[in-house]
PDB file of N, CA and C in Angstrom:
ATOM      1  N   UNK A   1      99.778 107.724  93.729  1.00  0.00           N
ATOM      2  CA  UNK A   1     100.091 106.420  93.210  1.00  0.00           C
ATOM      3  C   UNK A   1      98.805 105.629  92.964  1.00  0.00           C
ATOM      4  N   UNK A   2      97.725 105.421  93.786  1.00  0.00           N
ATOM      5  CA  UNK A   2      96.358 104.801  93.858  1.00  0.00           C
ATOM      6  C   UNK A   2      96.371 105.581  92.263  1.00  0.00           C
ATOM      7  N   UNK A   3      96.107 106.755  92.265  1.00  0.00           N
ATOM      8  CA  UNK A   3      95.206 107.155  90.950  1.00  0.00           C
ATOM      9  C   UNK A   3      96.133 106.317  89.541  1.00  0.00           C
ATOM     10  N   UNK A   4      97.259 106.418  89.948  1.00  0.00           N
ATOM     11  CA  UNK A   4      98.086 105.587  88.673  1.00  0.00           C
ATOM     12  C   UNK A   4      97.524 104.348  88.173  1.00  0.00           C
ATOM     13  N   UNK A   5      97.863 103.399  89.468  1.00  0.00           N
ATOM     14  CA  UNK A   5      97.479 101.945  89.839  1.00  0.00           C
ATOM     15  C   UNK A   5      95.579 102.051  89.190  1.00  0.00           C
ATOM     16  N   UNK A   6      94.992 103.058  89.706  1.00  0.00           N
ATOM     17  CA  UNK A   6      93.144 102.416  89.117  1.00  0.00           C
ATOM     18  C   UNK A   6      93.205 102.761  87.653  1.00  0.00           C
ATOM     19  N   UNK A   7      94.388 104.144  86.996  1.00  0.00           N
ATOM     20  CA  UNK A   7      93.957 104.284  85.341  1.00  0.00           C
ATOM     21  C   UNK A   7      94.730 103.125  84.689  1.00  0.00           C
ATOM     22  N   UNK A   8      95.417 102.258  85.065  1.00  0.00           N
ATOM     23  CA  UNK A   8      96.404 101.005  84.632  1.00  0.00           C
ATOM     24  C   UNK A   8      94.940 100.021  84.655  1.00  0.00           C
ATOM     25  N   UNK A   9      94.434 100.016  85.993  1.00  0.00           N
ATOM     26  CA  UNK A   9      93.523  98.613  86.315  1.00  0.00           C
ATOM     27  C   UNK A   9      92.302  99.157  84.805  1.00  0.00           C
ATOM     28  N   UNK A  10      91.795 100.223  85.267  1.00  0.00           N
ATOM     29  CA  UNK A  10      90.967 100.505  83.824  1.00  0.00           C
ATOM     30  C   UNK A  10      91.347 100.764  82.485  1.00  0.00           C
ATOM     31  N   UNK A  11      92.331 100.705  82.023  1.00  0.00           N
ATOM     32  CA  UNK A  11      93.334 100.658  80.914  1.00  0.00           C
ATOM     33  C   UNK A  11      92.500  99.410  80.757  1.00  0.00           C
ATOM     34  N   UNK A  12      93.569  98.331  81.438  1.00  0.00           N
ATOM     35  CA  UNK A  12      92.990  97.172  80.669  1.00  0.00           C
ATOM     36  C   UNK A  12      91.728  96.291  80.655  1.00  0.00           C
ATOM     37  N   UNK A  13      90.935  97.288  81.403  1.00  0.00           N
ATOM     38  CA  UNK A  13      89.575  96.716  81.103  1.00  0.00           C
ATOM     39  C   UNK A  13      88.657  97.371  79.903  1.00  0.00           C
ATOM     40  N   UNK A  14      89.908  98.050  79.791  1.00  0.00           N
ATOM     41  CA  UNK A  14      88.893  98.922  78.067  1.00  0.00           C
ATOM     42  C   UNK A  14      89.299  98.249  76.818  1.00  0.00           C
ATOM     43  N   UNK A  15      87.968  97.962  76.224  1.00  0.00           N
ATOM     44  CA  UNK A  15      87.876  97.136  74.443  1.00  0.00           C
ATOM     45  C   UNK A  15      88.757  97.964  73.397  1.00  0.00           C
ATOM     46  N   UNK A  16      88.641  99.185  73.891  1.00  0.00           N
ATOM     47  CA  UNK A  16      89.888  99.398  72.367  1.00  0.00           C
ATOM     48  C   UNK A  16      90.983  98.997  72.763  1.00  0.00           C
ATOM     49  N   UNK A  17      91.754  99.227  73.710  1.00  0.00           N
ATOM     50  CA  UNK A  17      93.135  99.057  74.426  1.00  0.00           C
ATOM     51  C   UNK A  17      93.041  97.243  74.111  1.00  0.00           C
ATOM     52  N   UNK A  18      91.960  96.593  74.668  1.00  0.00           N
ATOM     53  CA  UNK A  18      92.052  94.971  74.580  1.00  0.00           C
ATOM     54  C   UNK A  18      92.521  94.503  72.531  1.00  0.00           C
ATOM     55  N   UNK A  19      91.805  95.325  72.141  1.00  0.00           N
ATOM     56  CA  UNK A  19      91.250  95.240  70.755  1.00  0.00           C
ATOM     57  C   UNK A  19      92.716  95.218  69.967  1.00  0.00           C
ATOM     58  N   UNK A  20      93.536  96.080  70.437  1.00  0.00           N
ATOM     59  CA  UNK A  20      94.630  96.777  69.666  1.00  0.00           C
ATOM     60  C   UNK A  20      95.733  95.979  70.490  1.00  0.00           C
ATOM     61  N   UNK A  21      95.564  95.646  71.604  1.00  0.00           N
ATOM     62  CA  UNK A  21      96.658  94.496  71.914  1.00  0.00           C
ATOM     63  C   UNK A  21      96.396  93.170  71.605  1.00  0.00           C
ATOM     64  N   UNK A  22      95.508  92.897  71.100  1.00  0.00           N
ATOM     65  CA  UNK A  22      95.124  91.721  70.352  1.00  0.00           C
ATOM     66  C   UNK A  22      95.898  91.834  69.287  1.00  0.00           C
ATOM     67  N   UNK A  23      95.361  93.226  68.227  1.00  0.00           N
ATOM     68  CA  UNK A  23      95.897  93.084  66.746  1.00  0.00           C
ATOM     69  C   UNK A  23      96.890  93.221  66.622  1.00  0.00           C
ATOM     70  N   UNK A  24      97.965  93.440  68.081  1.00  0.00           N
ATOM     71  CA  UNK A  24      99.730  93.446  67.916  1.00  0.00           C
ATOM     72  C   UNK A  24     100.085  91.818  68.317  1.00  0.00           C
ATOM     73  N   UNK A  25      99.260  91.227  69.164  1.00  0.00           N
ATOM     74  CA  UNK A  25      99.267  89.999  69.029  1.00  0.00           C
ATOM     75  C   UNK A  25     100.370  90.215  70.635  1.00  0.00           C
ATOM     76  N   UNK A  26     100.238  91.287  71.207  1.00  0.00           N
ATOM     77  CA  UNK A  26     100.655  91.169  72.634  1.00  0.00           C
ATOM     78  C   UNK A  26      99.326  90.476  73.670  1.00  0.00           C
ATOM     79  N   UNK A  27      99.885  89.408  74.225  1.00  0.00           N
ATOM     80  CA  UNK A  27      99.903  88.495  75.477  1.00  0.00           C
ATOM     81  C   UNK A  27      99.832  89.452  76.649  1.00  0.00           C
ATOM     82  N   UNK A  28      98.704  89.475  77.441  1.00  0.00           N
ATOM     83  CA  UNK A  28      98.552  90.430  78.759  1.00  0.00           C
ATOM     84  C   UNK A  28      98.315  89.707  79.911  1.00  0.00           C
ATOM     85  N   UNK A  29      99.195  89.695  80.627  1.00  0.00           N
ATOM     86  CA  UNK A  29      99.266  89.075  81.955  1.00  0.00           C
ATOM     87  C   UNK A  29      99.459  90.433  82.829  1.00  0.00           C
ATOM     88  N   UNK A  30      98.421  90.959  83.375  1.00  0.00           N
ATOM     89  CA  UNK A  30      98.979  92.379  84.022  1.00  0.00           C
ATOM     90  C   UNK A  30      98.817  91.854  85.891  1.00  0.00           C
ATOM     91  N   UNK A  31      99.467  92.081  85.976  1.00  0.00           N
ATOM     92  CA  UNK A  31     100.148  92.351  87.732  1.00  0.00           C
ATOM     93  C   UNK A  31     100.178  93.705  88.441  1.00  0.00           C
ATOM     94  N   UNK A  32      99.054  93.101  90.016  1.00  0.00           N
ATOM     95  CA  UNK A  32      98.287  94.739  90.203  1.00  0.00           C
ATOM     96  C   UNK A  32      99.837  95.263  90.881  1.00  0.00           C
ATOM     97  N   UNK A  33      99.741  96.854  91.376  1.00  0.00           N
ATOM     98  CA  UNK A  33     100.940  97.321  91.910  1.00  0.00           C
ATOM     99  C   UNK A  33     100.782  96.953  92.922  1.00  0.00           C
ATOM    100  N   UNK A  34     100.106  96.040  93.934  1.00  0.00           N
ATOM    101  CA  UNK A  34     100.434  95.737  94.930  1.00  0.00           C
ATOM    102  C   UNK A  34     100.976  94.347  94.924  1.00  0.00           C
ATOM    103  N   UNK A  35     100.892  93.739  94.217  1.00  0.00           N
ATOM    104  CA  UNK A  35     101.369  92.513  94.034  1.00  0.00           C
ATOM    105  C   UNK A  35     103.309  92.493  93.955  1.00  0.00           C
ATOM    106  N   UNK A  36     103.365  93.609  92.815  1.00  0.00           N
ATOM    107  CA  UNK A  36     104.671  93.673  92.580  1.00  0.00           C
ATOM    108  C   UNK A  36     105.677  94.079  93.756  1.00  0.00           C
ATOM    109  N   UNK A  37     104.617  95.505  94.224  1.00  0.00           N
ATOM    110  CA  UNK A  37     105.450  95.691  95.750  1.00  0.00           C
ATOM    111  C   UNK A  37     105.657  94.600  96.705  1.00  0.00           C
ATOM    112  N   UNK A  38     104.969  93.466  96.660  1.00  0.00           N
ATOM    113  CA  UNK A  38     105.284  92.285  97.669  1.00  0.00           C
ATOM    114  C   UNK A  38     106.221  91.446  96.973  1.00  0.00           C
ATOM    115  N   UNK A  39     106.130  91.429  95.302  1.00  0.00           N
ATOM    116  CA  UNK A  39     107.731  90.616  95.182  1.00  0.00           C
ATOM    117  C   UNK A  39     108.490  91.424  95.345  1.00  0.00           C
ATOM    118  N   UNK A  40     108.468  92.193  95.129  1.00  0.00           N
ATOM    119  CA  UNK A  40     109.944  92.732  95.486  1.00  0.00           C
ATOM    120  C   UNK A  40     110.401  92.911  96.633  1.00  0.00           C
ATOM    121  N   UNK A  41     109.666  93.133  97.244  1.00  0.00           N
ATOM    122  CA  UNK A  41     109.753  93.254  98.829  1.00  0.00           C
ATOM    123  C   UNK A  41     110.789  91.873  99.314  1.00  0.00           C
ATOM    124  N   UNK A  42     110.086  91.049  98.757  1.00  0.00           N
ATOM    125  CA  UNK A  42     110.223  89.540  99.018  1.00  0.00           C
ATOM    126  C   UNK A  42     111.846  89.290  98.240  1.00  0.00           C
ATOM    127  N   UNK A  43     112.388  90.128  97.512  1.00  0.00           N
ATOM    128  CA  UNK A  43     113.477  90.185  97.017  1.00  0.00           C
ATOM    129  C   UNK A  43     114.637  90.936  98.605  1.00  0.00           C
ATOM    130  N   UNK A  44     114.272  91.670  98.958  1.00  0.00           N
ATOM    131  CA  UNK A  44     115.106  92.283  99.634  1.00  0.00           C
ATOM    132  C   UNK A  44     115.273  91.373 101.152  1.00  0.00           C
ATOM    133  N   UNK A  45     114.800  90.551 101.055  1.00  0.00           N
ATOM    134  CA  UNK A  45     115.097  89.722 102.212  1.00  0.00           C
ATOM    135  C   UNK A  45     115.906  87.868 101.677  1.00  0.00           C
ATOM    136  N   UNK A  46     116.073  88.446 100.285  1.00  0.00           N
ATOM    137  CA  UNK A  46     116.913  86.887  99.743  1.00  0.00           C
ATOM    138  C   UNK A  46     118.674  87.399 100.640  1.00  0.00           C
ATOM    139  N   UNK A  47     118.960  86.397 100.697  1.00  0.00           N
ATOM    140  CA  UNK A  47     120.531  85.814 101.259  1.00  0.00           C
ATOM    141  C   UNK A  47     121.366  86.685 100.213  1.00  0.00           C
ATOM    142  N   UNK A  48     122.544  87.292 100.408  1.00  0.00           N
ATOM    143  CA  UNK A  48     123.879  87.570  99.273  1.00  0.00           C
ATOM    144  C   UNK A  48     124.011  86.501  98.603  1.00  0.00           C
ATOM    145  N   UNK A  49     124.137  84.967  99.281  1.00  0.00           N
ATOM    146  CA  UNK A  49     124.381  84.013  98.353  1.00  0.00           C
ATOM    147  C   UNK A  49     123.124  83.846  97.342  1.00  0.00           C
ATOM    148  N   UNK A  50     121.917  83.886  97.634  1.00  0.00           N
ATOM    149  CA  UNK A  50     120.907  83.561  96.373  1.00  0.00           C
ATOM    150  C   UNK A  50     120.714  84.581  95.474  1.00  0.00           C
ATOM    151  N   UNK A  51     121.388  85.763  95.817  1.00  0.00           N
ATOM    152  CA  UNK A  51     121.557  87.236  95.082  1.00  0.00           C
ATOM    153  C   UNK A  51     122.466  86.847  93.603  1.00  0.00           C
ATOM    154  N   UNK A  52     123.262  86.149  94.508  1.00  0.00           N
ATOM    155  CA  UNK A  52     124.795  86.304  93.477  1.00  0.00           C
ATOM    156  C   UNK A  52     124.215  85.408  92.460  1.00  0.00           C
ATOM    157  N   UNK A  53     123.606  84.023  92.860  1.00  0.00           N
ATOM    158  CA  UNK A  53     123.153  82.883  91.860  1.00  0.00           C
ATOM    159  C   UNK A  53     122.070  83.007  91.044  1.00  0.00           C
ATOM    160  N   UNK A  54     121.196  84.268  91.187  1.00  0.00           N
ATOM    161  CA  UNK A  54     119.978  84.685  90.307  1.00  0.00           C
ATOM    162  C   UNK A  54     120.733  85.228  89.563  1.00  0.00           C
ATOM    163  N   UNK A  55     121.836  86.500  89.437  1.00  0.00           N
ATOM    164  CA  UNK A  55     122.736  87.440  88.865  1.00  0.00           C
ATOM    165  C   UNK A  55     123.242  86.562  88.236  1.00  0.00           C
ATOM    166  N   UNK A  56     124.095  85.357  88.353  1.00  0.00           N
ATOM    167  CA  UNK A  56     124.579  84.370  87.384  1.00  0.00           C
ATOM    168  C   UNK A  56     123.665  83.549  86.363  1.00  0.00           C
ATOM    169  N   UNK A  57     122.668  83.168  86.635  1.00  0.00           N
ATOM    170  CA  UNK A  57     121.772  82.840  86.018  1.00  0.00           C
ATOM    171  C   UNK A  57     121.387  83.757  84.749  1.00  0.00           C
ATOM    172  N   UNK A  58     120.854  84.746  85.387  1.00  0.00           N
ATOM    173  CA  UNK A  58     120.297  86.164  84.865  1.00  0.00           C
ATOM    174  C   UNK A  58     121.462  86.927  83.483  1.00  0.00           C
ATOM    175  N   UNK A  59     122.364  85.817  83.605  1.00  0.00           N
ATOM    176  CA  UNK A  59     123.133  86.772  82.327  1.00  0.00           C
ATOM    177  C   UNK A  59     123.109  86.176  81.561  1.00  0.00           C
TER     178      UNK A  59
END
């Protein structure tokens, strides 16, 4: 998984990859994999009730 997570982190530190998501006019906000594992994490400890009201929202 590390080796995934560092060719992602160096993905987007490379000028052609920057270059060509420019000229699609994609917006890069990248989020490391450890970050994500802590929201989500942080998901599995919400209430059934704030479950159900994101799911309602969410449609």
């Amino acid at each position: 998984m590390q080796l995934l997570r560092r060719a992602f982190q160096e993905t987007l530190k490379d000028p052609e990859f920057l270059e060509e998501a420019k000229k699609a006019s994609l917006e890069l906000d990248p989020v490391s994999g450890e970050e994500i594992e802590k929201i989500v994490a942080g998901f599995s400890k919400l209430s059934p009730g704030v479950v159900k009201k994101l799911s309602e929202i969410l449609k």
